[in-house]
C-alpha atoms as a PDB file:
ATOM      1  CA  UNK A   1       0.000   0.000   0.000  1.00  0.00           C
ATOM      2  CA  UNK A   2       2.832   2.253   0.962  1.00  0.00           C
ATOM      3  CA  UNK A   3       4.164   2.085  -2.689  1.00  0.00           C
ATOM      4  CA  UNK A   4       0.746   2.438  -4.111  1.00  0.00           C
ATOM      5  CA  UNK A   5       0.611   5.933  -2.440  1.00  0.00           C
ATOM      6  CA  UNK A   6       4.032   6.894  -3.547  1.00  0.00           C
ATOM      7  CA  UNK A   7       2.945   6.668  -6.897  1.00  0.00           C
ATOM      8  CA  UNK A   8      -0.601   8.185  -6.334  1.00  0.00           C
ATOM      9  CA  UNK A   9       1.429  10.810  -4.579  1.00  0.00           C
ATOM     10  CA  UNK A  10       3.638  11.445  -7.977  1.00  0.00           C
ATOM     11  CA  UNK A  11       0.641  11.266 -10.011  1.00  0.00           C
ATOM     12  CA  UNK A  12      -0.923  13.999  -7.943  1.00  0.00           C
ATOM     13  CA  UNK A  13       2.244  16.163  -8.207  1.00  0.00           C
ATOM     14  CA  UNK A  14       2.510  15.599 -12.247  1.00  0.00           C
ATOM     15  CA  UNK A  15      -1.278  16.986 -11.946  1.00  0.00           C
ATOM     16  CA  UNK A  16      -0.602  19.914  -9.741  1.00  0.00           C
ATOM     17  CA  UNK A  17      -0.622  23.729 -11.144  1.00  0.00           C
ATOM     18  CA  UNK A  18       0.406  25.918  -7.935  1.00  0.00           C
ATOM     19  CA  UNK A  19       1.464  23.261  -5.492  1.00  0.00           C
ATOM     20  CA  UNK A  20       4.841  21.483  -7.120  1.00  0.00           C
ATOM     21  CA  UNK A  21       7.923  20.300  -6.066  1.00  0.00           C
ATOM     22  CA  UNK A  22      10.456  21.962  -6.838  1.00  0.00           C
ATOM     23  CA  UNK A  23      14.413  23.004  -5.595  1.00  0.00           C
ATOM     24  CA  UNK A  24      15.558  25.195  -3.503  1.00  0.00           C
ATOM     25  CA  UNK A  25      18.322  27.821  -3.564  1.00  0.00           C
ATOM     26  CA  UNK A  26      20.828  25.152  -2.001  1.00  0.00           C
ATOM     27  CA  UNK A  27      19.686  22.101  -4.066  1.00  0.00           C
ATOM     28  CA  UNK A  28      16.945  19.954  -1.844  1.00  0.00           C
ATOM     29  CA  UNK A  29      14.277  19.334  -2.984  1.00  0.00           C
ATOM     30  CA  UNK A  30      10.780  21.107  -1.125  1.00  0.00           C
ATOM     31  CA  UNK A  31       7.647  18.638  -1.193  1.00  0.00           C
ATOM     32  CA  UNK A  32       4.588  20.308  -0.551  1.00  0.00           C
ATOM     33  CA  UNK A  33       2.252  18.954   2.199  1.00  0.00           C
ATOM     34  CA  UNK A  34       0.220  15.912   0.607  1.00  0.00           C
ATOM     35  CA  UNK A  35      -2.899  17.176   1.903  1.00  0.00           C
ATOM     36  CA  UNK A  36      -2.412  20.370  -0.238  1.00  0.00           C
ATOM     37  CA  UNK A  37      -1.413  18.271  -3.633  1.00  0.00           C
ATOM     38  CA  UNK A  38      -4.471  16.124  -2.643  1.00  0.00           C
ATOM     39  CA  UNK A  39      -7.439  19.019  -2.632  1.00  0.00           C
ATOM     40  CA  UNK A  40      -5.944  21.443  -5.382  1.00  0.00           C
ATOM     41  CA  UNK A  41      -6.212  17.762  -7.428  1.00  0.00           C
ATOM     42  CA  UNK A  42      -9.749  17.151  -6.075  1.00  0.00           C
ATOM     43  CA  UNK A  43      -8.341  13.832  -5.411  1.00  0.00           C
ATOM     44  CA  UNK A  44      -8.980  11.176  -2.159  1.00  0.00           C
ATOM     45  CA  UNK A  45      -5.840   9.308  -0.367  1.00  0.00           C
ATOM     46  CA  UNK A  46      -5.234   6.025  -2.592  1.00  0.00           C
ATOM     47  CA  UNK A  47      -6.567   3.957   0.287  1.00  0.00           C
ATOM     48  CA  UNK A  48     -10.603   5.578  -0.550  1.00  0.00           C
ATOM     49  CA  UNK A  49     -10.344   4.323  -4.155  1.00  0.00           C
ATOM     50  CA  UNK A  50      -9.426   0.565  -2.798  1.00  0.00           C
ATOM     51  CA  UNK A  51     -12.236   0.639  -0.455  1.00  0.00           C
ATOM     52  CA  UNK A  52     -14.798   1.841  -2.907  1.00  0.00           C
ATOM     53  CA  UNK A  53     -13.740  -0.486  -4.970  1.00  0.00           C
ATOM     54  CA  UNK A  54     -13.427  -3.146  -2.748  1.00  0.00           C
ATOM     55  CA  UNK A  55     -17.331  -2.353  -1.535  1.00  0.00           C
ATOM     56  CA  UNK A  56     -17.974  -2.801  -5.317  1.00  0.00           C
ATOM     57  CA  UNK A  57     -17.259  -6.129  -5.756  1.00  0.00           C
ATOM     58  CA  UNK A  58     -18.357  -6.929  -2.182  1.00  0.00           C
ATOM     59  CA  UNK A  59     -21.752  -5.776  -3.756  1.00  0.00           C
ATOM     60  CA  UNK A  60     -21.051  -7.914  -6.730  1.00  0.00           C
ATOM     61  CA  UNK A  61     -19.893 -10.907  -4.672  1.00  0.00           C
ATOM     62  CA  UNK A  62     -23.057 -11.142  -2.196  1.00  0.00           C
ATOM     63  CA  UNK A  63     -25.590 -11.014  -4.718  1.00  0.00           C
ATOM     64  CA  UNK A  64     -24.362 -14.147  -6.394  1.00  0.00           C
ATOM     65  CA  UNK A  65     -26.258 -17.687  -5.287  1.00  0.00           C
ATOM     66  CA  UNK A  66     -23.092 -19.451  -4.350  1.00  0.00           C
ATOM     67  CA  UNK A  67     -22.119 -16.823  -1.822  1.00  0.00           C
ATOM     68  CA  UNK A  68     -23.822 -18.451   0.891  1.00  0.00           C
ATOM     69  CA  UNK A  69     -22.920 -21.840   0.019  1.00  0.00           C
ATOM     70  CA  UNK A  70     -19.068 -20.875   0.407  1.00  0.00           C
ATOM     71  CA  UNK A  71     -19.470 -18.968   3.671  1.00  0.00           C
ATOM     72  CA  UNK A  72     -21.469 -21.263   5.156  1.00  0.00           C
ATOM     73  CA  UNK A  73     -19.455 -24.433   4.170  1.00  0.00           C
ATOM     74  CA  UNK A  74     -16.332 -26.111   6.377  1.00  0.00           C
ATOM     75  CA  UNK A  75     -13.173 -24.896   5.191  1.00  0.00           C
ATOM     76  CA  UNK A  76     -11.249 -27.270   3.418  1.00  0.00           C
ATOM     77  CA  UNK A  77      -7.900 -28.758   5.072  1.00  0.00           C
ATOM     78  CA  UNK A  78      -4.725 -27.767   3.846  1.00  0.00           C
ATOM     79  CA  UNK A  79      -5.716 -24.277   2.902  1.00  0.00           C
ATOM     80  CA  UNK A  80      -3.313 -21.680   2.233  1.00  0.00           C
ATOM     81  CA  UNK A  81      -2.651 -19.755   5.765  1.00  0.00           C
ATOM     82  CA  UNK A  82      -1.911 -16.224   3.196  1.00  0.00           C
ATOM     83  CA  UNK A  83      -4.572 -14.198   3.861  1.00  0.00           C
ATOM     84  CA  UNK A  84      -5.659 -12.557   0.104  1.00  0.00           C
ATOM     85  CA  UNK A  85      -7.409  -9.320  -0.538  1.00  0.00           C
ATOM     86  CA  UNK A  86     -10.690 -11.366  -0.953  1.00  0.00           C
ATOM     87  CA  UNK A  87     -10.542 -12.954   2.309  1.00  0.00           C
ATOM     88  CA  UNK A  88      -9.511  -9.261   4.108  1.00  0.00           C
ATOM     89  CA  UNK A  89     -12.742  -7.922   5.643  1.00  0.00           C
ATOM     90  CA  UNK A  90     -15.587  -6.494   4.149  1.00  0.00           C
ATOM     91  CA  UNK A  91     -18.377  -5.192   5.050  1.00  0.00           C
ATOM     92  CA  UNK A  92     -21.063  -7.687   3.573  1.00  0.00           C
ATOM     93  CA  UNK A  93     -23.666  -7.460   6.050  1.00  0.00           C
ATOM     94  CA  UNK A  94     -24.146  -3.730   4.732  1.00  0.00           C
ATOM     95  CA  UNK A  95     -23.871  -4.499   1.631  1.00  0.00           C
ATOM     96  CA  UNK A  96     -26.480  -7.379   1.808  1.00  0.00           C
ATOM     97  CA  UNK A  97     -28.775  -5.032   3.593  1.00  0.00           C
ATOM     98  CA  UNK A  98     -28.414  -2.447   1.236  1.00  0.00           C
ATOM     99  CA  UNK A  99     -29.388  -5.122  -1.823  1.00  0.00           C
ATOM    100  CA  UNK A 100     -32.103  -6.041   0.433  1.00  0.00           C
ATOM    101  CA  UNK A 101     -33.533  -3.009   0.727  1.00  0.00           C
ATOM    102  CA  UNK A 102     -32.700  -2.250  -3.170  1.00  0.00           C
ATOM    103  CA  UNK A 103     -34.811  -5.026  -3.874  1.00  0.00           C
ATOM    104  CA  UNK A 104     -37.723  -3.914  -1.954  1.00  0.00           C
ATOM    105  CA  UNK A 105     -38.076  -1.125  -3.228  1.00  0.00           C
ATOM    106  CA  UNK A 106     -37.831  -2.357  -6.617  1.00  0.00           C
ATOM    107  CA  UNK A 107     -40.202  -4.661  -5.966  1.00  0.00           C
ATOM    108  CA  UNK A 108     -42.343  -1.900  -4.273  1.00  0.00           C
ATOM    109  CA  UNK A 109     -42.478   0.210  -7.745  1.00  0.00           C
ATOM    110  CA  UNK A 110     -43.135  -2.789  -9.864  1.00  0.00           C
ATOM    111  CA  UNK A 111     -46.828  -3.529  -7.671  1.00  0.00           C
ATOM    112  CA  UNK A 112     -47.217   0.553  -8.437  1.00  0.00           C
ATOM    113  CA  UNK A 113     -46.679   0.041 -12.165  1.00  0.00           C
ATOM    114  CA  UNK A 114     -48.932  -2.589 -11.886  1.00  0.00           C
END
């Protein structure tokens, strides 16, 4: 994640207008605060894009049938102990609540259409 920012970080500064590094009179170089690079870009920390996205596909992943099948099965012997970005945490109780009440309320127009 750390190297992910660095190059968000870059990014940002190739995008900036006022707020660039640049060298000083004895040859160091002057960063400007990351928070100011960051809201002259309009831009988030690189760690709010991964959890949007990761919320995405958490959406994606709860709405399929075979979800509950896998989460409520054993887990099988001899697994890998890595832990991978799928199996970090997520917030899938929100997200199933949220398709939940999605659904309602599509289901709610449909009987007013009808």
């Amino acid at each position: 994640m750390k190297r992910l920012d660095r190059f968000h970080m870059r990014a940002a500064w190739h995008m900036a207008c006022v707020n660039k590094p640049h060298i000083n009179p004895d040859g160091s170089w002057a960063y400007p605060p990351s928070e100011l690079i960051l809201e002259e870009g309009a831009l988030h920390p690189i760690t709010y894009y991964v959890e949007v996205r990761r919320q995405t596909i958490a959406k994606f992943i709860v709405n399929q049938l075979i979800f509950n099948f896998c989460t409520e099965g054993e887990r099988r012997r001899g697994s890998s102990p890595r832990q991978y970005w799928r199996e970090q945490t997520m917030d899938l109780e929100a997200v199933r609540d949220e398709a939940q009440v999605s659904a309602g309320v599509a289901a709610e127009d449909s009987d007013m259409v009808e």
